[in-house]
Protein backbone atom coordinates (compact mmCIF):
# COMPACT_ATOMS: atom_id res chain seq x y z
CA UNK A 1 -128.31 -71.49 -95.44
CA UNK A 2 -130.17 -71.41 -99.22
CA UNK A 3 -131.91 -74.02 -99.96
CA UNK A 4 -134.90 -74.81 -100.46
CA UNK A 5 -133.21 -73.71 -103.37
CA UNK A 6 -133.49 -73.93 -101.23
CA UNK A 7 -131.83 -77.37 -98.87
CA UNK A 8 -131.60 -74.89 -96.26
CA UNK A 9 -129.76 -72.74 -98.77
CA UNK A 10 -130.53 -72.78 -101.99
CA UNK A 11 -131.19 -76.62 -103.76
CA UNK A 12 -127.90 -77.14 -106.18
CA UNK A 13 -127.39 -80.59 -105.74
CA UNK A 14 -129.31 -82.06 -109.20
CA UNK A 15 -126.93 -84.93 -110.07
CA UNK A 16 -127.15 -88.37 -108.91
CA UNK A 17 -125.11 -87.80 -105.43
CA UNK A 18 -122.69 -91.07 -105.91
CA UNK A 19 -120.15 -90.80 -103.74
CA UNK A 20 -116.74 -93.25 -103.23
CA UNK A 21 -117.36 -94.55 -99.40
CA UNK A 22 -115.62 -92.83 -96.76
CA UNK A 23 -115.70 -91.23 -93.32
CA UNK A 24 -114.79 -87.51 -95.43
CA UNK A 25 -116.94 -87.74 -98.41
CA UNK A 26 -120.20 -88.87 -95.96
CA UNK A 27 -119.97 -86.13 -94.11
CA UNK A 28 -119.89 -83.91 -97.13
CA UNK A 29 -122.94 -85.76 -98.57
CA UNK A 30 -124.50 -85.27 -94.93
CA UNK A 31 -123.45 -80.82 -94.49
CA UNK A 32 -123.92 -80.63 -98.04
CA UNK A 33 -120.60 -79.31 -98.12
CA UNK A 34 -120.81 -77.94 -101.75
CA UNK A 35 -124.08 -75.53 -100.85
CA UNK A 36 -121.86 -74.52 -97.65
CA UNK A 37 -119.94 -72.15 -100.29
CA UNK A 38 -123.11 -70.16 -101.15
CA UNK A 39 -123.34 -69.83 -97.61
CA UNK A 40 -120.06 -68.85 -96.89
CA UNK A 41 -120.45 -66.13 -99.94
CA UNK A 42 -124.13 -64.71 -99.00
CA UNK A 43 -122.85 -64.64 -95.44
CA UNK A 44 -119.44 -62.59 -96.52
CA UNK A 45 -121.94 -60.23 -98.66
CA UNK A 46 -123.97 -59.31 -95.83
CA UNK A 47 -121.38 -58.66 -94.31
CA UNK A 48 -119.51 -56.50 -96.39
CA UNK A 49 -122.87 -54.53 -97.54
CA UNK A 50 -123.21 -53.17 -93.78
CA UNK A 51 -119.47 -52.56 -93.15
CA UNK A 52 -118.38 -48.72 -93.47
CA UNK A 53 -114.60 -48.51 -93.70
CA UNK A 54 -112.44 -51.80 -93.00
CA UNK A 55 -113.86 -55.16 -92.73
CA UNK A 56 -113.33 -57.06 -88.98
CA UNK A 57 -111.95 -60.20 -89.98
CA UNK A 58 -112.00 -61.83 -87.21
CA UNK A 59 -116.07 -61.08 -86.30
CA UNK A 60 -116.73 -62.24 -90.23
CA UNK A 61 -114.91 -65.30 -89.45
CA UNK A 62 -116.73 -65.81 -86.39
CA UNK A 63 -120.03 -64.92 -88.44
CA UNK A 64 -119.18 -67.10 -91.13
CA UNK A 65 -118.43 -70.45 -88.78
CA UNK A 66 -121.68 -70.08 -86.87
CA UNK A 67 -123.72 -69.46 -89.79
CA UNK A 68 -122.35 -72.30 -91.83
CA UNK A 69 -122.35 -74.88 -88.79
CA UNK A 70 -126.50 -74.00 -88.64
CA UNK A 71 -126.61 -74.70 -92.11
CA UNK A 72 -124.65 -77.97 -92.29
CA UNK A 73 -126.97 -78.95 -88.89
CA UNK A 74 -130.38 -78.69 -91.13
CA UNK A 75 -128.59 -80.16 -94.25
CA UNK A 76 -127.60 -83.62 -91.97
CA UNK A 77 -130.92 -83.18 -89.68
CA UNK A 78 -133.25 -83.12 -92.94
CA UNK A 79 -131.25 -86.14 -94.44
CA UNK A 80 -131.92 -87.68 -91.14
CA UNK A 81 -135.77 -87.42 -91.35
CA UNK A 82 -135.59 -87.94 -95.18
CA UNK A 83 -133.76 -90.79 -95.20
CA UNK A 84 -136.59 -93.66 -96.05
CA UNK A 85 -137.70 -91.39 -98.84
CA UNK A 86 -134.20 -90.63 -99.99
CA UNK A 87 -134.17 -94.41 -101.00
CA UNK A 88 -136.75 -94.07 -103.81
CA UNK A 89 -134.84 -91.51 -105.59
CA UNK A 90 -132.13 -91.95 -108.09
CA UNK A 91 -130.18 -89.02 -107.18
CA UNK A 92 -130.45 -89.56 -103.39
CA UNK A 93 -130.30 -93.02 -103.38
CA UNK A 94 -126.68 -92.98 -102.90
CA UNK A 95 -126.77 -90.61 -99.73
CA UNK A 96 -125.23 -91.93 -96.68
CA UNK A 97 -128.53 -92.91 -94.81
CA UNK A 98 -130.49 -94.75 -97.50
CA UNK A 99 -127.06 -96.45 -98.59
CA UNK A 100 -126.72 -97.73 -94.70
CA UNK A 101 -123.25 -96.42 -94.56
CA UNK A 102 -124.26 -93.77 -91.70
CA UNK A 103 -126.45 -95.17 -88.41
CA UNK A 104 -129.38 -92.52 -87.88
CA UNK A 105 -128.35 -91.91 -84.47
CA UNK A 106 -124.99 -90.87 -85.41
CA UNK A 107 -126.19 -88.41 -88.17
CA UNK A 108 -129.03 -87.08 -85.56
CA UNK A 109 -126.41 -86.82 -83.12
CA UNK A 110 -124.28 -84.49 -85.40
CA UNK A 111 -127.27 -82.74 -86.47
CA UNK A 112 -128.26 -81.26 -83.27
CA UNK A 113 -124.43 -80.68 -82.32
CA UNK A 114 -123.27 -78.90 -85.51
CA UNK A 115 -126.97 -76.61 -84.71
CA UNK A 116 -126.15 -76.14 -80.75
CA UNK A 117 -122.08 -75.69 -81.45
CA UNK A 118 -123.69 -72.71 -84.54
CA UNK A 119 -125.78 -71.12 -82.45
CA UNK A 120 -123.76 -71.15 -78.91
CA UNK A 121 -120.83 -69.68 -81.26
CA UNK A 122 -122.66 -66.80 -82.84
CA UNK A 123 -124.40 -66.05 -79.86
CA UNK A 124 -120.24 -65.64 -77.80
CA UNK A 125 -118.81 -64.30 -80.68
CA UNK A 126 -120.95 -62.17 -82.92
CA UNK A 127 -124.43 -61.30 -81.10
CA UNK A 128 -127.74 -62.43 -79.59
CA UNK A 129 -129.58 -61.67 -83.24
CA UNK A 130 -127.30 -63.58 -85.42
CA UNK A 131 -128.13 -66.60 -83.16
CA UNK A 132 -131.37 -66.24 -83.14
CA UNK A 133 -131.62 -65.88 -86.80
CA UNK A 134 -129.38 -69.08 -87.15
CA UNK A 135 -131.70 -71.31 -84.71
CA UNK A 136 -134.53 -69.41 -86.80
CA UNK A 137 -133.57 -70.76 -89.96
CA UNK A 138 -132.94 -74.42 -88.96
CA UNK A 139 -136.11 -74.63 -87.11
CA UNK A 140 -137.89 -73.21 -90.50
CA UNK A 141 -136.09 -75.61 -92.37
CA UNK A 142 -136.79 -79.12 -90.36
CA UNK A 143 -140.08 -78.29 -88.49
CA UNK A 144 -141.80 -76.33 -91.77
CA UNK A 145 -139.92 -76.85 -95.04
CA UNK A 146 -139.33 -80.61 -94.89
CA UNK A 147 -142.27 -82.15 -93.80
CA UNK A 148 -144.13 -79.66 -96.31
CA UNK A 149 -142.32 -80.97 -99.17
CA UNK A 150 -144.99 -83.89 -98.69
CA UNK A 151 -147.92 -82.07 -98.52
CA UNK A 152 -148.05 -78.43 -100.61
CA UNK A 153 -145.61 -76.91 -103.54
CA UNK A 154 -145.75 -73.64 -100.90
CA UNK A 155 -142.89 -75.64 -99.40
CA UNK A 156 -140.81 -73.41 -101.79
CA UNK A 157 -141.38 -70.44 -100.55
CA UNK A 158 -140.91 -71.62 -96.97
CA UNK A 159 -137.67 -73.40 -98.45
CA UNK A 160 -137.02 -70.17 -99.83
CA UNK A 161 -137.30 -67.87 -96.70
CA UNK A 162 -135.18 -69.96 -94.74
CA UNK A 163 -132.55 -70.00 -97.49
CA UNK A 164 -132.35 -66.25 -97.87
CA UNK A 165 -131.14 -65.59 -93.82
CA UNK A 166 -127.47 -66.18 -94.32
CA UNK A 167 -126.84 -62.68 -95.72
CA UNK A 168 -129.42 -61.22 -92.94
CA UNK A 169 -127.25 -63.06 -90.57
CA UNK A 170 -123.55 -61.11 -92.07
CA UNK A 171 -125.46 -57.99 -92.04
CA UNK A 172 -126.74 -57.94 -88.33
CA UNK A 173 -123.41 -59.05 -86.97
CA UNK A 174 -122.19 -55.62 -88.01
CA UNK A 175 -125.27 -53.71 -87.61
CA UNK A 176 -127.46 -55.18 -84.97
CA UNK A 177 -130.87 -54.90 -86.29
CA UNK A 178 -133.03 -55.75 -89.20
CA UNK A 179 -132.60 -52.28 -90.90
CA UNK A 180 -133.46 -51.73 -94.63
CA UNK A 181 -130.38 -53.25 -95.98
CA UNK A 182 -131.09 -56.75 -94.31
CA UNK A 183 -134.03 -56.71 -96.02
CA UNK A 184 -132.81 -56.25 -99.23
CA UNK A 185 -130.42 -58.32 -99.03
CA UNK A 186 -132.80 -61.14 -98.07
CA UNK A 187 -135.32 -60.11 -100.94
CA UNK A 188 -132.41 -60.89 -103.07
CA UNK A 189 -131.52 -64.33 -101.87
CA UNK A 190 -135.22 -65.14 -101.85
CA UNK A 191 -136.64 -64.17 -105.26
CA UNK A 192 -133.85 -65.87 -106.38
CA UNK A 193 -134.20 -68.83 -105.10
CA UNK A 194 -137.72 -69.36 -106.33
CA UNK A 195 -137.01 -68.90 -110.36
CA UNK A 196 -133.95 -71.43 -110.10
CA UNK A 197 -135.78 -74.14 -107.73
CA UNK A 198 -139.33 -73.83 -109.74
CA UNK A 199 -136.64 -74.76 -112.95
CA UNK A 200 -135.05 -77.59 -110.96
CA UNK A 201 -138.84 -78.97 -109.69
CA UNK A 202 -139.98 -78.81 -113.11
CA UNK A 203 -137.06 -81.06 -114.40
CA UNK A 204 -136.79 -83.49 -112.28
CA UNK A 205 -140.86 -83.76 -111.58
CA UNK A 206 -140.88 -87.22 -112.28
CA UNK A 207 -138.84 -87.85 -109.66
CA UNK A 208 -139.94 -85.45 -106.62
CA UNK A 209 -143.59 -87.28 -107.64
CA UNK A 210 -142.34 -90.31 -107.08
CA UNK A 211 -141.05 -89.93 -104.01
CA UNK A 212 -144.10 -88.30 -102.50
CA UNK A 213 -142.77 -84.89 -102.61
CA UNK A 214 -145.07 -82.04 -103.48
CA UNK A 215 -143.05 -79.47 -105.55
CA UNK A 216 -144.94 -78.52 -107.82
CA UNK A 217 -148.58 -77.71 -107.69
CA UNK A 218 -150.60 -80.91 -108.41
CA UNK A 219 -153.14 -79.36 -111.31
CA UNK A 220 -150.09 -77.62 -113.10
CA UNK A 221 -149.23 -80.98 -115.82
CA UNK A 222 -148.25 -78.68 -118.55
CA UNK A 223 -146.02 -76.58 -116.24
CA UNK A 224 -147.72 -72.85 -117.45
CA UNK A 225 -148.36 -72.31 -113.81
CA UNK A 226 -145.02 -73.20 -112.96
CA UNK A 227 -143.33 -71.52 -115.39
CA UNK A 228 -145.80 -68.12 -114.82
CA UNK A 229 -144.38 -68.28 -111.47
CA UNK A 230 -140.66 -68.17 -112.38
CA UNK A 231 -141.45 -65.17 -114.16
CA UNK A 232 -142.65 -63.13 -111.53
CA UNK A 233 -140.86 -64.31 -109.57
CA UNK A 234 -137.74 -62.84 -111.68
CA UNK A 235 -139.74 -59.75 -112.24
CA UNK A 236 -139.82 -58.99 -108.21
CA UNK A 237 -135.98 -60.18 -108.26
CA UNK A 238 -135.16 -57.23 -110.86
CA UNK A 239 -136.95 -54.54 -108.56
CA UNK A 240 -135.54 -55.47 -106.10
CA UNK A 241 -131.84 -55.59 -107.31
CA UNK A 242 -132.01 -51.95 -108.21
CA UNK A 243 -132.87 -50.94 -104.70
CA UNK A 244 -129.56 -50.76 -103.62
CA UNK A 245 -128.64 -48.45 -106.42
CA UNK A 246 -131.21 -46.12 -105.79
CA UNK A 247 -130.14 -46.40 -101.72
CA UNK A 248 -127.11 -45.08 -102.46
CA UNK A 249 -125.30 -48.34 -101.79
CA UNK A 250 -123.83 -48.42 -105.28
CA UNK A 251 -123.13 -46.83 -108.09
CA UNK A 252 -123.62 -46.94 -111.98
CA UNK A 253 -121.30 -49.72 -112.44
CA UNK A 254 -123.39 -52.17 -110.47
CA UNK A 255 -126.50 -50.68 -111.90
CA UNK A 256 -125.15 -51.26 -115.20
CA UNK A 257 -124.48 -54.33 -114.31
CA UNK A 258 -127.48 -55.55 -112.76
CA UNK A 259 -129.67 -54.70 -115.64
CA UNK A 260 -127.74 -57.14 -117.68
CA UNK A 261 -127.58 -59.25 -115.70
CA UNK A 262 -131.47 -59.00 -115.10
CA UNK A 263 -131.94 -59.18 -118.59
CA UNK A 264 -130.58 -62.08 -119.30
CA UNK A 265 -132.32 -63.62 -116.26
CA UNK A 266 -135.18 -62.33 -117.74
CA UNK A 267 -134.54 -63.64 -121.22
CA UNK A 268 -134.55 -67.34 -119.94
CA UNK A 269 -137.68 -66.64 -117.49
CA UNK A 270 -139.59 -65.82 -120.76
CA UNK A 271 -138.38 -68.64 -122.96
CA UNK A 272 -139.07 -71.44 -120.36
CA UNK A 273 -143.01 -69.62 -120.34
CA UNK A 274 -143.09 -70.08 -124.15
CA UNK A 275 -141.48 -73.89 -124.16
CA UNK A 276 -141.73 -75.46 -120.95
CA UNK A 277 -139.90 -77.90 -121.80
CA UNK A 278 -136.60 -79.64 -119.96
CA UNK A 279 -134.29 -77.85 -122.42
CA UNK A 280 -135.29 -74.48 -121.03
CA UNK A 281 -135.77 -74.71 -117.35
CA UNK A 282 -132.20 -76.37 -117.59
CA UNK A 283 -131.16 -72.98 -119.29
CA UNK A 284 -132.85 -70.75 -116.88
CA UNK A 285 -131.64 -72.79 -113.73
CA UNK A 286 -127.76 -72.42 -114.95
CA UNK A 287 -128.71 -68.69 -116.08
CA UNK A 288 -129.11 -68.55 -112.03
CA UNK A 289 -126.04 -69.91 -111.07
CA UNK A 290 -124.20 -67.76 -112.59
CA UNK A 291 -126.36 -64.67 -111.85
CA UNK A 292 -126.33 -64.60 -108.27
CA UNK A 293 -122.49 -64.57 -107.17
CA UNK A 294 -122.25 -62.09 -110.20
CA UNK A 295 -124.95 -59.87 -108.64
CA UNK A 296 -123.32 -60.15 -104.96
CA UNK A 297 -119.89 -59.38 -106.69
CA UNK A 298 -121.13 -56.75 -108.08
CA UNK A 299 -122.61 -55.49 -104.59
CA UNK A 300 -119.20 -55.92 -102.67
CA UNK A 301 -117.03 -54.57 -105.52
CA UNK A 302 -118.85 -51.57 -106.22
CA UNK A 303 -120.13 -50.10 -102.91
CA UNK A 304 -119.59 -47.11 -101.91
């Protein structure tokens, strides 16, 4: 639900967000419409990972709504206490709050009802621990990730935690109960997140500094630390990819599969520690874009 990456899921949004006005296109800007996909998809893979036999449709549906009304609530409620700061950014700038064309009260006001409307749903329709994981990861998100993002780079990893629930939350409205599945699942979503934000901190520094925002850790100038990071970061993310193999979850397709696809992860972890330069957290942050929906593919497609 991703962010910090991880805005409440993971952090994709890196270009200047310049919108045409209009009632539609704000309220994108304001859910973060675009990130609701990897929610919808982390969601479905939960989902799908705890299912034995056919899929439910209408109790993923019901999942899926809930889960991706809680995440559009902490997208619009972070924008809402961001706003002033949004201003001194160039790729935020344009956002509906700093640019005046939403009133704070309306975009608090359809905060806290997209995060009620989630949670009340998920709670009627799926079950009492997918709503409590929701309301979990939008209080994470407003009351500890964002006003962290001021004060310490661990923001990421608190970023990071509440962006790696949505699976937890498709898994549990199968299978009531944070079993050893969940768990990998979210291990998944949050190593992952930390290589591919750490990239996007690192290139757009300059701006997250000048904003006030605390990304990155304050001694790290010639981004070794940062870059260290990333890399063990992907390390854990390769165990922990192969757990599901060695579960029994899947078979030697996906585990063929991972391990290229954690190679080349890995490739690109190891070349931004050797340049640390723009150039190669760019290529390590789009190497993560296209690794994770290939790894959850690869989860759905080859269970067994």
């Amino acid at each position: 639900m991703n962010r910090n990456t991880s805005e409440l899921t993971i952090p994709l949004e890196v270009a200047r967000e310049e919108v045409e006005p209009g009632i539609l296109s704000d309220l994108m800007v304001l859910t973060k419409a675009r990130l609701s996909l990897l929610v919808i998809i982390t969601t479905f893979v939960g989902f799908c990972a705890a299912t034995d036999g056919r899929l439910d449709w209408l109790l993923l549906m019901n999942a899926v709504l809930g889960t991706t009304l809680a995440a559009g609530s902490a997208a619009v409620l972070n924008q809402f206490i961001e706003s002033n700061v949004d201003r001194l950014m160039e790729r935020t700038r344009y956002r509906p709050l700093p640019a005046g064309r939403v009133k704070p009260a309306h975009a608090l006001a359809l905060g806290i009802a997209m995060g009620v409307v989630g949670v009340a749903w998920l709670i009627v329709t799926v079950n009492a621990l997918s709503a409590i994981l929701a309301a979990a990861t939008i209080l994470i998100y407003i009351a500890a990730y964002t006003p962290l993002k001021r004060r310490t780079a661990l923001c990421t990893i608190v970023g990071a935690i509440s962006g790696a629930i949505p699976p937890v939350i498709g898994w549990v409205a199968v299978k009531p109960s944070l079993s050893l599945g969940a768990w990998v699942l979210f291990g998944i979503l949050f190593t992952w997140q930390m290589p591919h934000f750490l990239a996007i901190a690192w290139m757009y520094r300059d701006d997250y500094a000048g904003a006030g925002f605390v990304m990155l850790r304050r001694d790290d100038v010639t981004g070794s630390k940062t870059a260290m990071d990333s890399l063990l970061y992907t390390f854990a993310l390769i165990v922990i990819t192969l757990i599901p193999y060695h579960m029994g979850m899947n078979g030697d397709i996906y585990l063929g599969g991972a391990l290229l696809l954690d190679g080349v992860m890995l490739l690109f972890a190891v070349q931004f520690l050797i340049e640390r330069e723009r150039a190669s957290a760019r290529r390590l942050f789009l190497a993560s874009i296209l690794f994770l929906p290939l790894i959850l593919g690869l989860m759905v497609f080859t269970k067994l």
